[in-house]
PDB file of N, CA and C in Angstrom:
ATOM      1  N   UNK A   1       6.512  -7.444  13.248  1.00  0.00           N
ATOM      2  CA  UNK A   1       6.866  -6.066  12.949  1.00  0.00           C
ATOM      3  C   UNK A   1       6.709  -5.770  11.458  1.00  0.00           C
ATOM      4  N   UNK A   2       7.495  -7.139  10.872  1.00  0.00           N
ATOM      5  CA  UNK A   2       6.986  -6.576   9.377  1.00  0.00           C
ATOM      6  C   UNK A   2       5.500  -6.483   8.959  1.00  0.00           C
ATOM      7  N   UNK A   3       4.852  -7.094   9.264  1.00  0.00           N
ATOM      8  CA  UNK A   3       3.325  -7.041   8.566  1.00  0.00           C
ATOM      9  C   UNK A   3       2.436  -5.431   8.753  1.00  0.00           C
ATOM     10  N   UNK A   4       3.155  -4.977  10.177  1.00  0.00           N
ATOM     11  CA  UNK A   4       2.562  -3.656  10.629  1.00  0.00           C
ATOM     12  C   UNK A   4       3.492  -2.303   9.907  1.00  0.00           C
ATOM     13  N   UNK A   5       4.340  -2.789   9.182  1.00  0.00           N
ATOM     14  CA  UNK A   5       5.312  -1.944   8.310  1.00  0.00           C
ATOM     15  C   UNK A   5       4.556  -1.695   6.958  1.00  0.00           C
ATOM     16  N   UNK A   6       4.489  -3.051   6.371  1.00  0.00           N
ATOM     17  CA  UNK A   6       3.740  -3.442   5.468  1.00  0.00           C
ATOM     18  C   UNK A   6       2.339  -2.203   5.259  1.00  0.00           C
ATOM     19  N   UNK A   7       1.512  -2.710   6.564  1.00  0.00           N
ATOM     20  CA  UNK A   7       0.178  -2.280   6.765  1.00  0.00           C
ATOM     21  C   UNK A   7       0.537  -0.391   6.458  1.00  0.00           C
ATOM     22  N   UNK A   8       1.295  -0.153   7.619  1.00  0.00           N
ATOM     23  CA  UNK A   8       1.518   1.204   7.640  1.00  0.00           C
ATOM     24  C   UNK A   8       1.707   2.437   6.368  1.00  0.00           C
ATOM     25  N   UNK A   9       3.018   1.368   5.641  1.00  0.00           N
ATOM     26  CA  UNK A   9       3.412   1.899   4.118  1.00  0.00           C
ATOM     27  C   UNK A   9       2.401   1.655   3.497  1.00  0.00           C
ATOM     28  N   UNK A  10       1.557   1.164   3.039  1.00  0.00           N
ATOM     29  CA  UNK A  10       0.199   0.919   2.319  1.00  0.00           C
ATOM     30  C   UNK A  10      -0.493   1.894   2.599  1.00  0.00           C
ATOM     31  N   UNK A  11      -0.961   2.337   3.738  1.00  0.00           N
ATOM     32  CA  UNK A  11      -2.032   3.461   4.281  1.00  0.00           C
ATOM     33  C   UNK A  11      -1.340   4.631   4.019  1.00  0.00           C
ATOM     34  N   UNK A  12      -0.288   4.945   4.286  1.00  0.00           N
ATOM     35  CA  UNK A  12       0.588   5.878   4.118  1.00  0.00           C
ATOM     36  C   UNK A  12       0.601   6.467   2.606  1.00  0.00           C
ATOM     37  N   UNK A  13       0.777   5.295   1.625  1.00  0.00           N
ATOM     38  CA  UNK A  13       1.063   5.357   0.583  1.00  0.00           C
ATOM     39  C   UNK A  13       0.055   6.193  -0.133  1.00  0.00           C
ATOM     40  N   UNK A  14      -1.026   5.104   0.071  1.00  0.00           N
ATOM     41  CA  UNK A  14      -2.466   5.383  -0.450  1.00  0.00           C
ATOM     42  C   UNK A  14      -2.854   6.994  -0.003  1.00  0.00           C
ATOM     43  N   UNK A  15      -3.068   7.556   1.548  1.00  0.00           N
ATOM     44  CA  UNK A  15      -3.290   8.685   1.704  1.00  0.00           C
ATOM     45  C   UNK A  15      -2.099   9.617   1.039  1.00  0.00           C
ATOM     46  N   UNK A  16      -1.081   9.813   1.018  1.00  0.00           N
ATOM     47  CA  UNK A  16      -0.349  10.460   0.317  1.00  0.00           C
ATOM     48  C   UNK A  16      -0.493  10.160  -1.098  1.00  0.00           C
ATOM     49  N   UNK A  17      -0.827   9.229  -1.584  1.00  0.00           N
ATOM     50  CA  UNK A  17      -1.576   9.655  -3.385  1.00  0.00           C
ATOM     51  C   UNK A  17      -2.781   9.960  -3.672  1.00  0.00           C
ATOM     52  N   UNK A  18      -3.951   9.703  -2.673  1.00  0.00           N
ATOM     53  CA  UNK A  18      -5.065  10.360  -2.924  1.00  0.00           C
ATOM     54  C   UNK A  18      -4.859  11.921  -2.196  1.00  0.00           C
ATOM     55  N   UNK A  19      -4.277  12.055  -1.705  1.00  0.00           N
ATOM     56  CA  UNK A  19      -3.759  14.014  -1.018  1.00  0.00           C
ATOM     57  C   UNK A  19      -3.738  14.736  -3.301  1.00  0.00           C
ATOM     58  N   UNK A  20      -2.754  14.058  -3.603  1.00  0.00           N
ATOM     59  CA  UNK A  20      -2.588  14.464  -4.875  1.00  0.00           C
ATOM     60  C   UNK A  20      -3.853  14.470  -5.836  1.00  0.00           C
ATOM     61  N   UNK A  21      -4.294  13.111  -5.681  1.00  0.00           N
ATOM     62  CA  UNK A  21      -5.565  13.182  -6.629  1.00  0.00           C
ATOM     63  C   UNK A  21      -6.872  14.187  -5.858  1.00  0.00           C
ATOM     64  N   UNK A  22      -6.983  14.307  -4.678  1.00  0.00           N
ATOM     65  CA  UNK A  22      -8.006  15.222  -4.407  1.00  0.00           C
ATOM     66  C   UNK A  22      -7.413  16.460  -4.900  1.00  0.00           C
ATOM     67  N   UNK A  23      -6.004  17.073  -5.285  1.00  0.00           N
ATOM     68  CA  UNK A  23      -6.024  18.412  -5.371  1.00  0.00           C
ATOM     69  C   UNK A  23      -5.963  19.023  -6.754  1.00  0.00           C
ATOM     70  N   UNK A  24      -5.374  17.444  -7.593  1.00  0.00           N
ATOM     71  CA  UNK A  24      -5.925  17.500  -9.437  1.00  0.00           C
ATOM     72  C   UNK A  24      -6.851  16.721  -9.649  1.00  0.00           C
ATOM     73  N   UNK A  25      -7.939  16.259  -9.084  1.00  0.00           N
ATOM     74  CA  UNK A  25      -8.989  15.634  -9.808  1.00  0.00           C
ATOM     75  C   UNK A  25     -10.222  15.880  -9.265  1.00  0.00           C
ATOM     76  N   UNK A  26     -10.309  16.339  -7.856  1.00  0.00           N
ATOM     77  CA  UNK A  26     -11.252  16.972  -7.255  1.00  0.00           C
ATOM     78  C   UNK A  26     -11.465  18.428  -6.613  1.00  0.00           C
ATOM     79  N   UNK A  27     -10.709  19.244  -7.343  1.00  0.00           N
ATOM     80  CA  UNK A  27     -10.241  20.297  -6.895  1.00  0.00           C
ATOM     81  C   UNK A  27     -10.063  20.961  -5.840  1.00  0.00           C
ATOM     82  N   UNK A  28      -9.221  20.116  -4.731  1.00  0.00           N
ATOM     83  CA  UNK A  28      -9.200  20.992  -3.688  1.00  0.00           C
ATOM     84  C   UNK A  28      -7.850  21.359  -3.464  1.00  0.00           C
ATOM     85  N   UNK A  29      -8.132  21.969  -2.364  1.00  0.00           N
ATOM     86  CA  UNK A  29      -6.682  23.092  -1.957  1.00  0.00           C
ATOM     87  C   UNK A  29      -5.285  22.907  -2.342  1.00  0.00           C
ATOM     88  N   UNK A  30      -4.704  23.277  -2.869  1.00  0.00           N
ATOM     89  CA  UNK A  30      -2.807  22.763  -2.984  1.00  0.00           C
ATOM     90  C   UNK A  30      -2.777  22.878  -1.775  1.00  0.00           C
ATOM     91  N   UNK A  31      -2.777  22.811  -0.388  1.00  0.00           N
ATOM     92  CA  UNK A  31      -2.667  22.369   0.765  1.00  0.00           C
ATOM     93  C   UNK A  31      -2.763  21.088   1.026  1.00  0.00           C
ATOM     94  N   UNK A  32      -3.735  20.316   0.470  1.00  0.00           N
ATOM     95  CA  UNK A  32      -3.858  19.072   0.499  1.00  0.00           C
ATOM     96  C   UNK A  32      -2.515  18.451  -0.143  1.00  0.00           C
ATOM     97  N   UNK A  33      -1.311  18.658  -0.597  1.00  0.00           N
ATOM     98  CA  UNK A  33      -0.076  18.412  -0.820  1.00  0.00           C
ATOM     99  C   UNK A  33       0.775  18.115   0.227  1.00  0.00           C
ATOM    100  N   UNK A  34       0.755  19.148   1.504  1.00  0.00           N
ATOM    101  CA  UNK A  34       1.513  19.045   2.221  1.00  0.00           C
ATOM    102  C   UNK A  34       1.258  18.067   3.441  1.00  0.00           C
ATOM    103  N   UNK A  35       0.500  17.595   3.721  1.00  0.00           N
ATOM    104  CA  UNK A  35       0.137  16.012   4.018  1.00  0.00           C
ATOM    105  C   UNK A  35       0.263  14.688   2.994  1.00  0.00           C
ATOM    106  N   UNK A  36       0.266  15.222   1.963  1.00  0.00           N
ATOM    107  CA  UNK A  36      -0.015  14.001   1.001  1.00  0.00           C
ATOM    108  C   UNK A  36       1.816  13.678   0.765  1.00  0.00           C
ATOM    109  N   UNK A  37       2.666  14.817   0.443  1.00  0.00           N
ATOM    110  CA  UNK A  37       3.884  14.756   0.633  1.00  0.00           C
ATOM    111  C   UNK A  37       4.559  14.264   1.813  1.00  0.00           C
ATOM    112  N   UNK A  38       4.254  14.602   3.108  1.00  0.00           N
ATOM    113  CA  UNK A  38       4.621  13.868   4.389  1.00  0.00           C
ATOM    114  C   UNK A  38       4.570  12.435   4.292  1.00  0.00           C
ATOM    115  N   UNK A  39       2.704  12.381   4.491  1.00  0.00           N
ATOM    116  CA  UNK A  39       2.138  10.761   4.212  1.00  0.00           C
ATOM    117  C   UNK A  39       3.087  10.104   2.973  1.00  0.00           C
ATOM    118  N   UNK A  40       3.637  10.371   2.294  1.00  0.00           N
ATOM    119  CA  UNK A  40       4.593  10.086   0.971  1.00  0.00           C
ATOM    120  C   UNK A  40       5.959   9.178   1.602  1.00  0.00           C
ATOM    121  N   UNK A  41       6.723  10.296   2.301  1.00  0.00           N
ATOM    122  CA  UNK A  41       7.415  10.098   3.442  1.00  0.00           C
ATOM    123  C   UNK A  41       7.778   9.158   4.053  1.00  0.00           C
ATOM    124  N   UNK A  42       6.731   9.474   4.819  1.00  0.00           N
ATOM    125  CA  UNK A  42       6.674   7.927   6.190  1.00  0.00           C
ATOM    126  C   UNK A  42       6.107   6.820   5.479  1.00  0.00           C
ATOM    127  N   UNK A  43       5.796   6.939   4.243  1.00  0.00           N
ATOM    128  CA  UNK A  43       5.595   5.757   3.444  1.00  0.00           C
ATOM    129  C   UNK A  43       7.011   5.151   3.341  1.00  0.00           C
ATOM    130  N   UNK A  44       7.810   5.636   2.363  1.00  0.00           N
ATOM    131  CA  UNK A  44       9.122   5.525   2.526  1.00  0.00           C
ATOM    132  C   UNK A  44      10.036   5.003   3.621  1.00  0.00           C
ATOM    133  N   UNK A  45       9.804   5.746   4.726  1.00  0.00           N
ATOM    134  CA  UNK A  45      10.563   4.980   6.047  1.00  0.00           C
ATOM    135  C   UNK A  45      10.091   3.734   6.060  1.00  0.00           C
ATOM    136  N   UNK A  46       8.348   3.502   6.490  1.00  0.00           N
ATOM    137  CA  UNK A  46       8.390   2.472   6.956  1.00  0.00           C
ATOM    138  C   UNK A  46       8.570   1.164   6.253  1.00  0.00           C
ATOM    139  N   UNK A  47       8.856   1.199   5.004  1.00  0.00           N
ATOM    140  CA  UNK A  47       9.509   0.225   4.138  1.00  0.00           C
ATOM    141  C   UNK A  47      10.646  -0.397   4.319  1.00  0.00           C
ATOM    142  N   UNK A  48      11.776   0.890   5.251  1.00  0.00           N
ATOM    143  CA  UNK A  48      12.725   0.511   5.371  1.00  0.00           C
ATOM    144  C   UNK A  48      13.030  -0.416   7.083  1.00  0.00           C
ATOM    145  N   UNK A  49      11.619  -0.723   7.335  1.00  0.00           N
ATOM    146  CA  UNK A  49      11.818  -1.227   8.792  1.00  0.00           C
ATOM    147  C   UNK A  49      11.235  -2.940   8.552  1.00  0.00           C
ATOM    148  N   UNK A  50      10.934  -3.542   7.314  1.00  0.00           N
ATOM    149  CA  UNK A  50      10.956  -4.912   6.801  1.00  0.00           C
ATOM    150  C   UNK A  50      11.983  -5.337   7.019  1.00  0.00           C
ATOM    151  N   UNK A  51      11.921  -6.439   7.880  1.00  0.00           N
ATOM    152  CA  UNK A  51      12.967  -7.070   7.642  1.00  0.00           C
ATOM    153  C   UNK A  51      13.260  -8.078   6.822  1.00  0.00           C
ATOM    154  N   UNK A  52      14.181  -7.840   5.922  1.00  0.00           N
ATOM    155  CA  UNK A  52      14.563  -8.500   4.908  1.00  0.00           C
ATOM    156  C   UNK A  52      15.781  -8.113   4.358  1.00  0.00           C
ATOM    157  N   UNK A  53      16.757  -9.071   3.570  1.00  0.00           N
ATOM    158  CA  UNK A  53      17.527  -9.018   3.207  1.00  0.00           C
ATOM    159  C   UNK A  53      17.858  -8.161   1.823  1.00  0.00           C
ATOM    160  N   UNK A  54      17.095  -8.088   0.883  1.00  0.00           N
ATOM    161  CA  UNK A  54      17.022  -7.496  -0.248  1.00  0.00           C
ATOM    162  C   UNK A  54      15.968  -6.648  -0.616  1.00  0.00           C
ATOM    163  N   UNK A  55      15.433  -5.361  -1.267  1.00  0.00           N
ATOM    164  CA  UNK A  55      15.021  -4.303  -1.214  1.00  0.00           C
ATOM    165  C   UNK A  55      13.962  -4.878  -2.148  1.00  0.00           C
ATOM    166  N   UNK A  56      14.464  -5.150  -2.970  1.00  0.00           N
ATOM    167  CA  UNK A  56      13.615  -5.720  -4.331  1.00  0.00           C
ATOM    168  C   UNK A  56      12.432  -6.737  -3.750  1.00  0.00           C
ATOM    169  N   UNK A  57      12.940  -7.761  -3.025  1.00  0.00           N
ATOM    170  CA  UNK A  57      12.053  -8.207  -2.406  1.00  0.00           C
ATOM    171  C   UNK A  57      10.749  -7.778  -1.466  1.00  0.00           C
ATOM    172  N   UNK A  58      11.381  -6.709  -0.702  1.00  0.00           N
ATOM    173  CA  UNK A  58      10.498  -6.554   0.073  1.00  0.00           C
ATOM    174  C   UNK A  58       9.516  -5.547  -0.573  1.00  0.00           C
ATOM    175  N   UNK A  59      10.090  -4.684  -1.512  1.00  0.00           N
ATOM    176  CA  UNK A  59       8.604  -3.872  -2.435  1.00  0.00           C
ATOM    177  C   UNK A  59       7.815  -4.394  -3.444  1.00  0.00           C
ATOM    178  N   UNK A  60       8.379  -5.968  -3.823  1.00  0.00           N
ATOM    179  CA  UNK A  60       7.716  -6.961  -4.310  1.00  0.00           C
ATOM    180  C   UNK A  60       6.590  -7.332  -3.466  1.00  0.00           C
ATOM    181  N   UNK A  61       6.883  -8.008  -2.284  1.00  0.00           N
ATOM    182  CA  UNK A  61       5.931  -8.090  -1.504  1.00  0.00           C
ATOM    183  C   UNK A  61       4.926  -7.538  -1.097  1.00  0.00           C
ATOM    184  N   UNK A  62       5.300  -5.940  -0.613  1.00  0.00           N
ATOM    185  CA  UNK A  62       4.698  -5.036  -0.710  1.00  0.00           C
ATOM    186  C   UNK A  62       3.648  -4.802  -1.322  1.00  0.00           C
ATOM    187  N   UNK A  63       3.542  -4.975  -2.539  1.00  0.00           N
ATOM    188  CA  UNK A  63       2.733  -4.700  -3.645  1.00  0.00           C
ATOM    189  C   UNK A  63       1.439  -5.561  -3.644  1.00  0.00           C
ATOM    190  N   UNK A  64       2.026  -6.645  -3.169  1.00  0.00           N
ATOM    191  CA  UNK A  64       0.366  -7.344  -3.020  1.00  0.00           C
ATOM    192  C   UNK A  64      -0.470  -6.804  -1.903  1.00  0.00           C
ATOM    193  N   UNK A  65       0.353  -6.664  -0.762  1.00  0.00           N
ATOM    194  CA  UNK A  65      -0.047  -5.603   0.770  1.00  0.00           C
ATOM    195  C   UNK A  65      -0.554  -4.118  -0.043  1.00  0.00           C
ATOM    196  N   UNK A  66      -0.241  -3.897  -0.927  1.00  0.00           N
ATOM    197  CA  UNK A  66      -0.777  -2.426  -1.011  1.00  0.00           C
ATOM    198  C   UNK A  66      -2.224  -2.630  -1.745  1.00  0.00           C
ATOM    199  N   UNK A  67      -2.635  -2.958  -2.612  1.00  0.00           N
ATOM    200  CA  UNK A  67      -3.554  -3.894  -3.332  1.00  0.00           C
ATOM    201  C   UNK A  67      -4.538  -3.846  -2.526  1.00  0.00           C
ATOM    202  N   UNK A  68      -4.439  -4.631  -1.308  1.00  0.00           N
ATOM    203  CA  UNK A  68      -5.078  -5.096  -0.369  1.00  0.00           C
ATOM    204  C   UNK A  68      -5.855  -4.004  -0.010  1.00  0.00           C
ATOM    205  N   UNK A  69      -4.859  -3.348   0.732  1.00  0.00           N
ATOM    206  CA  UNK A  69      -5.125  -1.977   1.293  1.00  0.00           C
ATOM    207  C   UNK A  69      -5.790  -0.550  -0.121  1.00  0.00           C
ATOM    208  N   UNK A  70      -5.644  -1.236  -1.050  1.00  0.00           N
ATOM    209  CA  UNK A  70      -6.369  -0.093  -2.082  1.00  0.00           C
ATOM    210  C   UNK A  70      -7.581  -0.771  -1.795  1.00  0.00           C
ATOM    211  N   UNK A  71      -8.065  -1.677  -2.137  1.00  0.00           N
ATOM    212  CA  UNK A  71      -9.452  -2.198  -2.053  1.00  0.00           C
ATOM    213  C   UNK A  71     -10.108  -1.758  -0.972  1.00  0.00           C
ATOM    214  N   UNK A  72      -9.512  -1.927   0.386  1.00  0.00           N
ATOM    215  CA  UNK A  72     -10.049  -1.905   1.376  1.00  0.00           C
ATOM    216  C   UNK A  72     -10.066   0.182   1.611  1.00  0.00           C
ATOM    217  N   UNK A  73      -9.955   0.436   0.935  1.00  0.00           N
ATOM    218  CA  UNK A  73      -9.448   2.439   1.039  1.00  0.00           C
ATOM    219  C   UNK A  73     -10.804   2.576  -0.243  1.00  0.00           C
ATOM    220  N   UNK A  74     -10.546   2.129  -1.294  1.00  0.00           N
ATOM    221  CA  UNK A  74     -12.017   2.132  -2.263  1.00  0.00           C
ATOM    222  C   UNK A  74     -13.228   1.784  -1.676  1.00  0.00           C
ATOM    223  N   UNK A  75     -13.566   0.825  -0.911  1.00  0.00           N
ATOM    224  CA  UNK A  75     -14.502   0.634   0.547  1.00  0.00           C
ATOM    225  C   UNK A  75     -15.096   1.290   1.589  1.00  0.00           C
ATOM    226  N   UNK A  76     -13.822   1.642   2.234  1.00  0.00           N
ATOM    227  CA  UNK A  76     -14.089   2.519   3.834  1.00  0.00           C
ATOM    228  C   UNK A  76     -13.796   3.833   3.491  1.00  0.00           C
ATOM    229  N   UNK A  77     -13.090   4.233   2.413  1.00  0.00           N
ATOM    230  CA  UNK A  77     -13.012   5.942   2.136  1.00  0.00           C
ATOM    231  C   UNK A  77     -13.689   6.861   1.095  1.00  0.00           C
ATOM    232  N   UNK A  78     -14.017   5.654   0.176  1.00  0.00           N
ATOM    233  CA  UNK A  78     -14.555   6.066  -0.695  1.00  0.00           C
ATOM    234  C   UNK A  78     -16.026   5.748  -1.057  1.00  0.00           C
ATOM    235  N   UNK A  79     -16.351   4.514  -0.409  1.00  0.00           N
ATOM    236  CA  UNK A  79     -17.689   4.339   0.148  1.00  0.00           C
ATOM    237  C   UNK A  79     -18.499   3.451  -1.047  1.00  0.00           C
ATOM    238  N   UNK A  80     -17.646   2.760  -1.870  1.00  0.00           N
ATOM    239  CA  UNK A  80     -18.016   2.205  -3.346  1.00  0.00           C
ATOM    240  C   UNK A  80     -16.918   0.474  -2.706  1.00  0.00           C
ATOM    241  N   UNK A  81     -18.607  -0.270  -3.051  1.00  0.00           N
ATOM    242  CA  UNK A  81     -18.235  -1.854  -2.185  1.00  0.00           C
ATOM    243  C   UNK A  81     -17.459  -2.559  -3.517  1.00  0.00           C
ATOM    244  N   UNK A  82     -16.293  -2.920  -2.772  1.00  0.00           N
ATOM    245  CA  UNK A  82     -15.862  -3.773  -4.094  1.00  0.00           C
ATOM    246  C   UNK A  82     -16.608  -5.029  -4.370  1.00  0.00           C
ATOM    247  N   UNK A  83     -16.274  -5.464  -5.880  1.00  0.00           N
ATOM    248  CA  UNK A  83     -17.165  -6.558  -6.385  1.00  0.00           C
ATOM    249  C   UNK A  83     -16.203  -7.488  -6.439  1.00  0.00           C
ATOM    250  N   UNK A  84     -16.786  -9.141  -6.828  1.00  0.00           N
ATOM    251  CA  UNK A  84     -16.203 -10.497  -6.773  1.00  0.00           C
ATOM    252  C   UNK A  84     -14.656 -10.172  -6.963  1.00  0.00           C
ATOM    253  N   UNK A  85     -14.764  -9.640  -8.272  1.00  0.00           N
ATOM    254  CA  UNK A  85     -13.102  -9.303  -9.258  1.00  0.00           C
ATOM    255  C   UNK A  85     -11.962  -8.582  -8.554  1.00  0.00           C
ATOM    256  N   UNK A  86     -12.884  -7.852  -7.122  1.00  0.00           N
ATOM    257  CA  UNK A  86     -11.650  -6.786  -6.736  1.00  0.00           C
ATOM    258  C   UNK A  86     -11.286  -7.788  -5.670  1.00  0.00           C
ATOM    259  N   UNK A  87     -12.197  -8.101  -5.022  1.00  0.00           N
ATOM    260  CA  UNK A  87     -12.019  -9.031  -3.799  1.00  0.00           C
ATOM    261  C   UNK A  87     -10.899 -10.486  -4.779  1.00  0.00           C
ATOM    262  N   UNK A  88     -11.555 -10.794  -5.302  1.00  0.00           N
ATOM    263  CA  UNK A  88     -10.205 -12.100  -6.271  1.00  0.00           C
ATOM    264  C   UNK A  88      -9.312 -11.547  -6.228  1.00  0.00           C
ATOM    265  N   UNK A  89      -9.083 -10.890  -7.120  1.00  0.00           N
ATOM    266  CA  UNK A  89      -7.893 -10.414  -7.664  1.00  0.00           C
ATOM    267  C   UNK A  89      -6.684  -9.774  -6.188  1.00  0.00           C
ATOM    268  N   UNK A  90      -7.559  -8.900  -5.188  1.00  0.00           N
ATOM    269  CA  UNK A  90      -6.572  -8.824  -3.770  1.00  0.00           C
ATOM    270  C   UNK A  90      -6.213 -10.011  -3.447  1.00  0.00           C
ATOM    271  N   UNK A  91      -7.209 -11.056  -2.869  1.00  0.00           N
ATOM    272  CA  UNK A  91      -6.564 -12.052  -2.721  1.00  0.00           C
ATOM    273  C   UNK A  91      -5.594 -12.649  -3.514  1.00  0.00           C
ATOM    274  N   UNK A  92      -5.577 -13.164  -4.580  1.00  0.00           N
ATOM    275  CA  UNK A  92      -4.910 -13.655  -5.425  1.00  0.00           C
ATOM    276  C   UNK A  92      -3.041 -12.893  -5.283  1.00  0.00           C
ATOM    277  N   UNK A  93      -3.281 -11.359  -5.196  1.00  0.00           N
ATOM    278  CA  UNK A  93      -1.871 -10.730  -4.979  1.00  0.00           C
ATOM    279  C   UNK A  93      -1.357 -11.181  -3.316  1.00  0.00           C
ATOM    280  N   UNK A  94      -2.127 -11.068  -2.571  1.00  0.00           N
ATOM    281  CA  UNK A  94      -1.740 -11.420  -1.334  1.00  0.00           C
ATOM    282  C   UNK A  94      -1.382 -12.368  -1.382  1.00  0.00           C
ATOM    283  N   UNK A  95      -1.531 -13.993  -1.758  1.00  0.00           N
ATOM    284  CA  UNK A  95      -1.289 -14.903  -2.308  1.00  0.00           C
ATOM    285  C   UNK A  95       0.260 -14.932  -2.959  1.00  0.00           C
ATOM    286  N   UNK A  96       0.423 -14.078  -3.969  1.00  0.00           N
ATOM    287  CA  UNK A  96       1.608 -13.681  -4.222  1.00  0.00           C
ATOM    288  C   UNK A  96       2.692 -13.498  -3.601  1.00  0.00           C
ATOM    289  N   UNK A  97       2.216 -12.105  -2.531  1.00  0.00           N
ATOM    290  CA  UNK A  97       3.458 -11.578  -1.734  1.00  0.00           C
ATOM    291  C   UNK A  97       3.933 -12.703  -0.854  1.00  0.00           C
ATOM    292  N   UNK A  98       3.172 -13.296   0.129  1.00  0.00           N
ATOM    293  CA  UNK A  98       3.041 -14.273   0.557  1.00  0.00           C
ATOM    294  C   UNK A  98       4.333 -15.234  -0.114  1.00  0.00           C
ATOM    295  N   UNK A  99       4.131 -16.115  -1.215  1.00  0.00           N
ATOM    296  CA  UNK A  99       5.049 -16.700  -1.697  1.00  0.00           C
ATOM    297  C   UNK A  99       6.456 -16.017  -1.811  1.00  0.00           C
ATOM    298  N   UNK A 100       6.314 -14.658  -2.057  1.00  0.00           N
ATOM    299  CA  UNK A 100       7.791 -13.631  -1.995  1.00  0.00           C
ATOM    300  C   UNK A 100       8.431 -13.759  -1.166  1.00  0.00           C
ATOM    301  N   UNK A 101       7.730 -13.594  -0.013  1.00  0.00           N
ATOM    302  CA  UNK A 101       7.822 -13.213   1.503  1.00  0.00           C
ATOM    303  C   UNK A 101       8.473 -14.851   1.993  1.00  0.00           C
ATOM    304  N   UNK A 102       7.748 -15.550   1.845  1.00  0.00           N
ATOM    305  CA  UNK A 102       7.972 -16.748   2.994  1.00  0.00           C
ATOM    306  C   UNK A 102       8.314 -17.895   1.879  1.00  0.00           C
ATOM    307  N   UNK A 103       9.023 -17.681   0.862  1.00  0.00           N
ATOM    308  CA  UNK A 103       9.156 -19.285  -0.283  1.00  0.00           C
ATOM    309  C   UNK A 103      10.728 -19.619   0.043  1.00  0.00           C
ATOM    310  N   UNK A 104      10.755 -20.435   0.278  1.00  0.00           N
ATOM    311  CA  UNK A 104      12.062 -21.431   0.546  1.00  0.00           C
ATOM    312  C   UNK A 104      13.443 -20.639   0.219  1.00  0.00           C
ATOM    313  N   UNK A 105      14.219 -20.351   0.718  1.00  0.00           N
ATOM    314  CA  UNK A 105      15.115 -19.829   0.007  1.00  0.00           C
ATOM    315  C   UNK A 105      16.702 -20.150   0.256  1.00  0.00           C
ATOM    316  N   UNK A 106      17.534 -20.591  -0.718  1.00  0.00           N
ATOM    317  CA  UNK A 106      18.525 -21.642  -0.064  1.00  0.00           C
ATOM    318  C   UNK A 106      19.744 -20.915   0.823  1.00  0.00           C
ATOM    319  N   UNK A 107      20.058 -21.539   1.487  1.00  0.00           N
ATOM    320  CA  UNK A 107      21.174 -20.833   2.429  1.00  0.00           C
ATOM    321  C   UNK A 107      22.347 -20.368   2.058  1.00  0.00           C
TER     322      UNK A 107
END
């Protein structure tokens, strides 16, 4: 459940901040707000459906999951192939969360 939370808030995230950047950087409609504000939203909820004990943690984690999902949104939405550095560097954060997520933690 968490990984599809994860996934969700990432996509979520991402379309609700590019809603903003298409309407100051590519000039389209202030309409494009009121999806990008929703998508904002349910970004928000589904953060809160990780299960985990501490908050900090889980938007730690998060962060390498979002990463991921920027690369892969610079790719399939934007149509510009990432190079060696973007592909490293995602991995490398995923790598990260990963250790956040699942590192030993004493009882």
């Amino acid at each position: 459940m968490s990984a599809f939370a994860y996934i969700g808030a990432a996509l979520a995230e991402i379309a609700g901040c590019f809603a903003f950047w298409a309407w100051l950087r590519m000039d389209k409609s202030q309409w494009w707000l009121v999806p990008g504000v929703l998508s904002l939203a349910l970004f928000a909820y589904l953060l809160t459906l990780v299960d985990a004990e501490h908050a900090g943690r889980t938007y730690a984690a998060y962060g390498g999951v979002y990463i991921v999902a920027a690369v892969a949104w610079l790719w399939v939405v934007e149509g510009a192939t990432p190079d060696r550095w973007d592909m490293t560097g995602a991995a490398v954060c995923l790598v990260g969360a990963a250790i956040i997520l699942f590192g030993p933690r004493p009882l």
